[in-house]
Protein backbone atom coordinates (compact mmCIF):
# COMPACT_ATOMS: atom_id res chain seq x y z
CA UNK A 1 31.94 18.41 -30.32
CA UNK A 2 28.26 17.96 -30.51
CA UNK A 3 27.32 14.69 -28.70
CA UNK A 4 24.46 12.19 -29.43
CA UNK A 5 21.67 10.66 -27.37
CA UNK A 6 18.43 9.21 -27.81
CA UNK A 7 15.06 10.15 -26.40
CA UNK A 8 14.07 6.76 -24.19
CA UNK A 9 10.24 7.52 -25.28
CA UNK A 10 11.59 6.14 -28.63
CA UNK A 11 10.80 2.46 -27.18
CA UNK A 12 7.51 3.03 -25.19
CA UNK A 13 5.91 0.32 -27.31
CA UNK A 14 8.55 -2.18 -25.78
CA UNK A 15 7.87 -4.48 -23.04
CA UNK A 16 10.99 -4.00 -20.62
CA UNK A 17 11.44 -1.69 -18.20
CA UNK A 18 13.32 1.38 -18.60
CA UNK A 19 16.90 0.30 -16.75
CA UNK A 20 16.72 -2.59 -19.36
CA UNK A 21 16.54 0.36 -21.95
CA UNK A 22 19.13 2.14 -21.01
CA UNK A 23 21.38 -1.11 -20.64
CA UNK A 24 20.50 -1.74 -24.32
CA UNK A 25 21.48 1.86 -25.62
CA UNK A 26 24.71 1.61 -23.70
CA UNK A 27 25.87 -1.39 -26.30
CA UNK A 28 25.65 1.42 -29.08
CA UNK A 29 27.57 3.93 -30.02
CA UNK A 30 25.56 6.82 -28.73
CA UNK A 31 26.89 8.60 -25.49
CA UNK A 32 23.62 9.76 -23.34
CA UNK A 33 19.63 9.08 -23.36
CA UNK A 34 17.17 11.23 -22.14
CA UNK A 35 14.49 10.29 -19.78
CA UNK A 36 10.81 10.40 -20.12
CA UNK A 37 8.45 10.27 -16.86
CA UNK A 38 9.61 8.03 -14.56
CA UNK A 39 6.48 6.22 -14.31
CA UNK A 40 7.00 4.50 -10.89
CA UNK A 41 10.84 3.46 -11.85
CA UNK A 42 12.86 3.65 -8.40
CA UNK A 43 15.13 6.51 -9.35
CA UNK A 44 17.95 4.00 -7.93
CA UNK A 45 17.09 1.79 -10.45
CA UNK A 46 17.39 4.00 -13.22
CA UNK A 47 20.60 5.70 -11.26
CA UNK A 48 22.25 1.87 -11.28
CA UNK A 49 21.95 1.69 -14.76
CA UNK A 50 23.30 4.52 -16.25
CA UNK A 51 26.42 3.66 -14.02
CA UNK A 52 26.61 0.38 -15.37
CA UNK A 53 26.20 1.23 -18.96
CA UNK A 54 28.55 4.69 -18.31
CA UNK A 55 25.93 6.46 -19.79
CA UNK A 56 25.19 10.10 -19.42
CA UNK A 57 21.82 11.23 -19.00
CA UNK A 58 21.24 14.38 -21.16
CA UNK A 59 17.96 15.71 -19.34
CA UNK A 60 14.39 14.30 -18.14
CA UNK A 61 10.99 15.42 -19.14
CA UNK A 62 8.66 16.39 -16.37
CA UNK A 63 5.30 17.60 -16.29
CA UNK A 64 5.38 21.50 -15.76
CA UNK A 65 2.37 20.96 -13.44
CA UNK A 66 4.04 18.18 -11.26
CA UNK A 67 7.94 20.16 -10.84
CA UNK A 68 5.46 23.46 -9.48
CA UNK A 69 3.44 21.20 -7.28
CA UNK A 70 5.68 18.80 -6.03
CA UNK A 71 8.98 20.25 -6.15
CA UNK A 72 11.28 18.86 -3.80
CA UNK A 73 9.87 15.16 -4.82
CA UNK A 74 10.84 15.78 -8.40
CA UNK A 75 13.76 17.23 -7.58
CA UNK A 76 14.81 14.22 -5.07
CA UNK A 77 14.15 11.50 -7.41
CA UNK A 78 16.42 13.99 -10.29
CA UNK A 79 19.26 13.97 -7.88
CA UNK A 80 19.22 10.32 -6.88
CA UNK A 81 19.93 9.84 -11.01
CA UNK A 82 22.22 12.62 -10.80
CA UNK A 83 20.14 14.29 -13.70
CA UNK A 84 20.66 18.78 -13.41
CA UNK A 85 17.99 19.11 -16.48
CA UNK A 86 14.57 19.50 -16.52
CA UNK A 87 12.69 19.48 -19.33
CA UNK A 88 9.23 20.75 -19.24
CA UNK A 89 6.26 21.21 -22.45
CA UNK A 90 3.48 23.75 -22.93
CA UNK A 91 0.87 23.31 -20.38
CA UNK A 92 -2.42 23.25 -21.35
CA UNK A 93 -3.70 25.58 -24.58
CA UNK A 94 -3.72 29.62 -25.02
CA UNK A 95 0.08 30.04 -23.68
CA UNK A 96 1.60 31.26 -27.12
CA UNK A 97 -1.73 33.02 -28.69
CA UNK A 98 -0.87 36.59 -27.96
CA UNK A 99 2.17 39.14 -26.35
CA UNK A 100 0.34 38.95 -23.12
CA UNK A 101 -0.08 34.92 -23.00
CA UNK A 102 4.15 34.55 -24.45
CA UNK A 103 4.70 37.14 -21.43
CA UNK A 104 2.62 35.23 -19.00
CA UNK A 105 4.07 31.78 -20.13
CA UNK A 106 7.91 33.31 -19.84
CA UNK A 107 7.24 34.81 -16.55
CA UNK A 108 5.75 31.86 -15.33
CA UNK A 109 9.09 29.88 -16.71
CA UNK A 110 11.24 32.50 -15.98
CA UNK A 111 10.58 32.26 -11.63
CA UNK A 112 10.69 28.05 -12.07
CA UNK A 113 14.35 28.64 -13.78
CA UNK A 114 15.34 30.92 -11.32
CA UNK A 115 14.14 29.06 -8.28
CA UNK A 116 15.72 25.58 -10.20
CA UNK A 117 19.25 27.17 -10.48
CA UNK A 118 19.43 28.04 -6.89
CA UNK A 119 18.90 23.96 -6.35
CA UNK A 120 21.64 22.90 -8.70
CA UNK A 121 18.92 22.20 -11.62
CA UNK A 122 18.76 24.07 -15.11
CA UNK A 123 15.26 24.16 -16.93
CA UNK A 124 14.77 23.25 -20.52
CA UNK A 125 11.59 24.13 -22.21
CA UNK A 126 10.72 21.74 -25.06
CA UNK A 127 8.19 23.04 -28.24
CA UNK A 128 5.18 21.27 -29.85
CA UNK A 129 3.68 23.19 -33.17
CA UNK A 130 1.82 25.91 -31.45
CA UNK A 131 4.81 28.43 -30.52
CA UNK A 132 5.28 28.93 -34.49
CA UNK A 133 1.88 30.09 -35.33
CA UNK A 134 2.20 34.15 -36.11
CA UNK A 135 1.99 36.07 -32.93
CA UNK A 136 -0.72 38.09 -32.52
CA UNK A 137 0.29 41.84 -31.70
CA UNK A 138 3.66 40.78 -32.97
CA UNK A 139 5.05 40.89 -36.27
CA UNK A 140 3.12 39.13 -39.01
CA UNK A 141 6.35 38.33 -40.95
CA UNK A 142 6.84 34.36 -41.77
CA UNK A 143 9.99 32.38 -42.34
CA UNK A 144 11.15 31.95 -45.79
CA UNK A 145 14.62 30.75 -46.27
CA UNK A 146 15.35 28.18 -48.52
CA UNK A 147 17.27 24.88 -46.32
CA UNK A 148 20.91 25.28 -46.81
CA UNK A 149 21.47 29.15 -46.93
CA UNK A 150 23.93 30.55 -45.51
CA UNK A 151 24.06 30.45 -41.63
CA UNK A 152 23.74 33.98 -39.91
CA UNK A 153 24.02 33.72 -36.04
CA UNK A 154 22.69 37.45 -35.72
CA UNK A 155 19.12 37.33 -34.71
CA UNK A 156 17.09 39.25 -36.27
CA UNK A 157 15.51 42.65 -35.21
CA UNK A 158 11.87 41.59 -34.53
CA UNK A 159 10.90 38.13 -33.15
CA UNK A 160 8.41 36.38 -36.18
CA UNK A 161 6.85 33.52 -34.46
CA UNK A 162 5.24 33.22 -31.07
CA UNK A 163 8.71 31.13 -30.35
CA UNK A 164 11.02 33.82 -31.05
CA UNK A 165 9.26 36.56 -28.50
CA UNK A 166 9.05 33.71 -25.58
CA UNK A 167 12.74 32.82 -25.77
CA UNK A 168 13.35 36.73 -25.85
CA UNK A 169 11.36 37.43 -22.76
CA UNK A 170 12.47 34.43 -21.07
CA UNK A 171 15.08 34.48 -18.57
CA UNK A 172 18.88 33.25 -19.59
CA UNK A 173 18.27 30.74 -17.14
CA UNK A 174 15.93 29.17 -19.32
CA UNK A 175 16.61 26.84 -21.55
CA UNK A 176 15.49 25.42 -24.77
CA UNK A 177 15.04 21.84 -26.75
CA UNK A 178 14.29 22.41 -29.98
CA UNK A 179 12.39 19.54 -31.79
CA UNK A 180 13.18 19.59 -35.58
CA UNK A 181 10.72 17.43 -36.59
CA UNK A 182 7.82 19.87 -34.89
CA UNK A 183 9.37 23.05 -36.24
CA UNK A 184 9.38 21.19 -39.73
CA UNK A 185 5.70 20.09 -39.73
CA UNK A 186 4.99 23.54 -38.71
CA UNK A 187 6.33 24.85 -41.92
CA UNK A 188 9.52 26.54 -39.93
CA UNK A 189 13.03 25.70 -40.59
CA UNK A 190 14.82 24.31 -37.74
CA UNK A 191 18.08 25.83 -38.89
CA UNK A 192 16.92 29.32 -39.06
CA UNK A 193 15.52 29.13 -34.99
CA UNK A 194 19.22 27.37 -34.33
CA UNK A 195 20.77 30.68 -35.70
CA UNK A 196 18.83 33.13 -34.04
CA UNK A 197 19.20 32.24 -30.97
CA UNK A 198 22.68 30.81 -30.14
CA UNK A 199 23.72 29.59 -27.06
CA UNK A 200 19.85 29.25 -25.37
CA UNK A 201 19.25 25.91 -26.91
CA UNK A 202 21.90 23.45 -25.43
CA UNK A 203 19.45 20.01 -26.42
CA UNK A 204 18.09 19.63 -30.22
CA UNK A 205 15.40 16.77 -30.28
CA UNK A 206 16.50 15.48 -33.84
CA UNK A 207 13.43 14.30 -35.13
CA UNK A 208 11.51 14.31 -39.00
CA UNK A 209 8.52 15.10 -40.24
CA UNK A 210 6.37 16.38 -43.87
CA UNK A 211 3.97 19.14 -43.44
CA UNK A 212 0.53 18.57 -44.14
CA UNK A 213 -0.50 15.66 -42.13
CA UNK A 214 -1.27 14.21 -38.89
CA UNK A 215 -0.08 10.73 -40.45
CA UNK A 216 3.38 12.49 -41.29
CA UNK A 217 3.68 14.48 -38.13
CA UNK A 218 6.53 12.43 -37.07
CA UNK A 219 8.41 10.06 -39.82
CA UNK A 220 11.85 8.70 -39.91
CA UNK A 221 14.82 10.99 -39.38
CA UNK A 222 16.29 11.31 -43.45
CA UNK A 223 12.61 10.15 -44.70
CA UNK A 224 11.02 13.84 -44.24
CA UNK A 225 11.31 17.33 -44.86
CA UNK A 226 14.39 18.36 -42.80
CA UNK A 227 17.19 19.21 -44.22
CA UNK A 228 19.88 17.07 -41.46
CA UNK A 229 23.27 17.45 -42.48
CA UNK A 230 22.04 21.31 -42.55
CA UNK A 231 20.39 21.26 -39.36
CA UNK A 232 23.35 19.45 -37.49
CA UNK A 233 26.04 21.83 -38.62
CA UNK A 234 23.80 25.36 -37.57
CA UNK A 235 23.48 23.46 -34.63
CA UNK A 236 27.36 23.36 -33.88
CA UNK A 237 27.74 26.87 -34.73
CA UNK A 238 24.96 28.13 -32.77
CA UNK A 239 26.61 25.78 -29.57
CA UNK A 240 24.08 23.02 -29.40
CA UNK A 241 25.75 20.27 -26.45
CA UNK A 242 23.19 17.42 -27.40
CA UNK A 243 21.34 15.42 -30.47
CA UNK A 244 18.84 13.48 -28.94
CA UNK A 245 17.34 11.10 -31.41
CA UNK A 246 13.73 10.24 -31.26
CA UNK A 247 10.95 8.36 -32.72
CA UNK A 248 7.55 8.00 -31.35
CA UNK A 249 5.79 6.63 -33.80
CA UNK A 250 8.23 4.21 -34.65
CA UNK A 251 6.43 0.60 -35.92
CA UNK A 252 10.16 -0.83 -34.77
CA UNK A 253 12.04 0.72 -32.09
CA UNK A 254 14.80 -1.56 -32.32
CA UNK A 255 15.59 -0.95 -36.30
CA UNK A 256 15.34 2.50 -35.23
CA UNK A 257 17.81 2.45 -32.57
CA UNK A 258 20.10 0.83 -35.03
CA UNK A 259 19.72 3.97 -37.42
CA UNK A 260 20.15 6.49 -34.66
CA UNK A 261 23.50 4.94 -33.14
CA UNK A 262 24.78 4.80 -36.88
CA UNK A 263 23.43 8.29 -38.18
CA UNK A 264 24.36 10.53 -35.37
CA UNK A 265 27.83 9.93 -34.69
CA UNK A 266 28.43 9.91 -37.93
CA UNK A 267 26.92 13.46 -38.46
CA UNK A 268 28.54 14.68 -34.87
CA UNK A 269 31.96 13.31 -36.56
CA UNK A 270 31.34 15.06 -40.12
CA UNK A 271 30.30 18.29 -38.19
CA UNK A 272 33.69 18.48 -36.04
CA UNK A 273 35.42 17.67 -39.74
CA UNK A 274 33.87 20.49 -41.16
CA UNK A 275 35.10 22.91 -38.29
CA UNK A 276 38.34 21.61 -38.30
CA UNK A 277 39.66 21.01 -41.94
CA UNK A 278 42.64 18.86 -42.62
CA UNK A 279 45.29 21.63 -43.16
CA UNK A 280 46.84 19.57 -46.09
CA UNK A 281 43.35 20.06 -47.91
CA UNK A 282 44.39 23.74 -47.99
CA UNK A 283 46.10 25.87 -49.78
């Protein structure tokens, strides 16, 4: 069963500090949050309230930078919060332009993961717009199936975006976070990554967006181009653990709490209905 979080960015606008967040996601329904940067929080602090709520913390976001250069800080403060996932973003421009750069950027990634999962940690690798951009020296195919086809979990032979060659020549230690929302305003569908690469993308960031826009880069999960229901199942077939909810641009973090601990368990629920039917409903 798929289980639901939300991204504690989601309330950055809010003045409290982030153990009051968490203690005000744990009177919801959802199960886990993820962390953003810690900010100066006393990892005991943050530790005290996840026990309190009985929350589970899906993952943190780091700074790629910060985990290389100060590695056994991070990874203290992570394992005061009892927190095994790191999540880390591109770093800096040019890392997704060509083969060499996507080799580069997985190598790099690659020797982090490795050196991680020999501490206890797992790396996650989260994408912005850039990594679907056709790969230069790569194929110049682009995605074109229509939201709602029929899932395929076979990838296919040649990787088509910049994304699909870095999680190939990454490491199985690394990880991946897909955000929806930034696949969809980059004209990809979210569903079609899910099914090509089963099993190396245990988080989806279940976020919304319209292509064509700064203004619409991130909108309301439901109010954009993403096709959810859609999205959620692939994800369950292709062995997604987490949805992580999140809004950044949210004018009202607190109305949209209320829609993410009513929207995802009810699509985690319908998606375990839909892989196990009622055997009276059959013939």
């Amino acid at each position: 069963m798929i289980r639901t979080a939300i991204q504690l960015q989601t309330f950055r606008s809010l003045p409290e500090t982030l153990p009051e967040t968490i203690s005000r996601v744990g009177t919801t329904a959802l199960e886990g949050v993820e962390l953003p940067a810690l900010n100066g929080t006393p990892p005991a602090d943050v530790a005290d309230a996840l026990e309190e709520t009985d929350l589970d913390v899906v993952a943190a976001h780091v700074s790629l930078e910060e985990l290389e250069t100060e590695y056994e800080t991070v990874l203290e403060a992570y394992e005061t919060i009892d927190c095994s996932r790191l999540v880390v973003k591109r770093d800096g421009d040019g890392a997704f332009d060509s083969v060499d750069d996507v080799d580069a950027t997985a190598q790099r990634l690659s020797t982090l993961a490795s050196r991680l999962a020999d501490d206890g940690f797992e790396l996650l690798y989260h994408n912005g717009t850039a990594e679907f951009a056709s790969l230069e020296g790569g194929s110049d195919g682009e995605f074109d199936v229509e939201s709602g086809s029929e899932l395929e979990l076979e990838p296919e032979p040649e990787p088509e975006t910049a994304y699909d060659a870095f999680v190939t020549a990454t490491d199985e230690a690394v990880g991946f976070e897909l955000d929806t929302g930034l696949a969809t305003y980059a004209g990809v569908d979210p569903s079609v990554v899910l099914a090509r690469h089963p099993g190396r993308i245990p988080v989806v960031h279940l976020t919304d967006a319209v292509a064509g826009g700064e203004a619409t880069r991130r909108v309301e999960l439901g109010a954009g181009e993403l096709a959810v229901e859609n999205c959620v199942e692939t994800a369950r077939e292709a062995g997604v653990e987490w949805l992580v909810y999140e809004h950044v641009r949210t004018s009202d973090p607190l109305d949209s709490l209320t829609h993410a601990a009513t929207k995802l368990p009810m699509l985690s629920e319908r998606s375990l209905s839909d892989s196990h039917p009622d055997p009276a409903s059959t013939d």
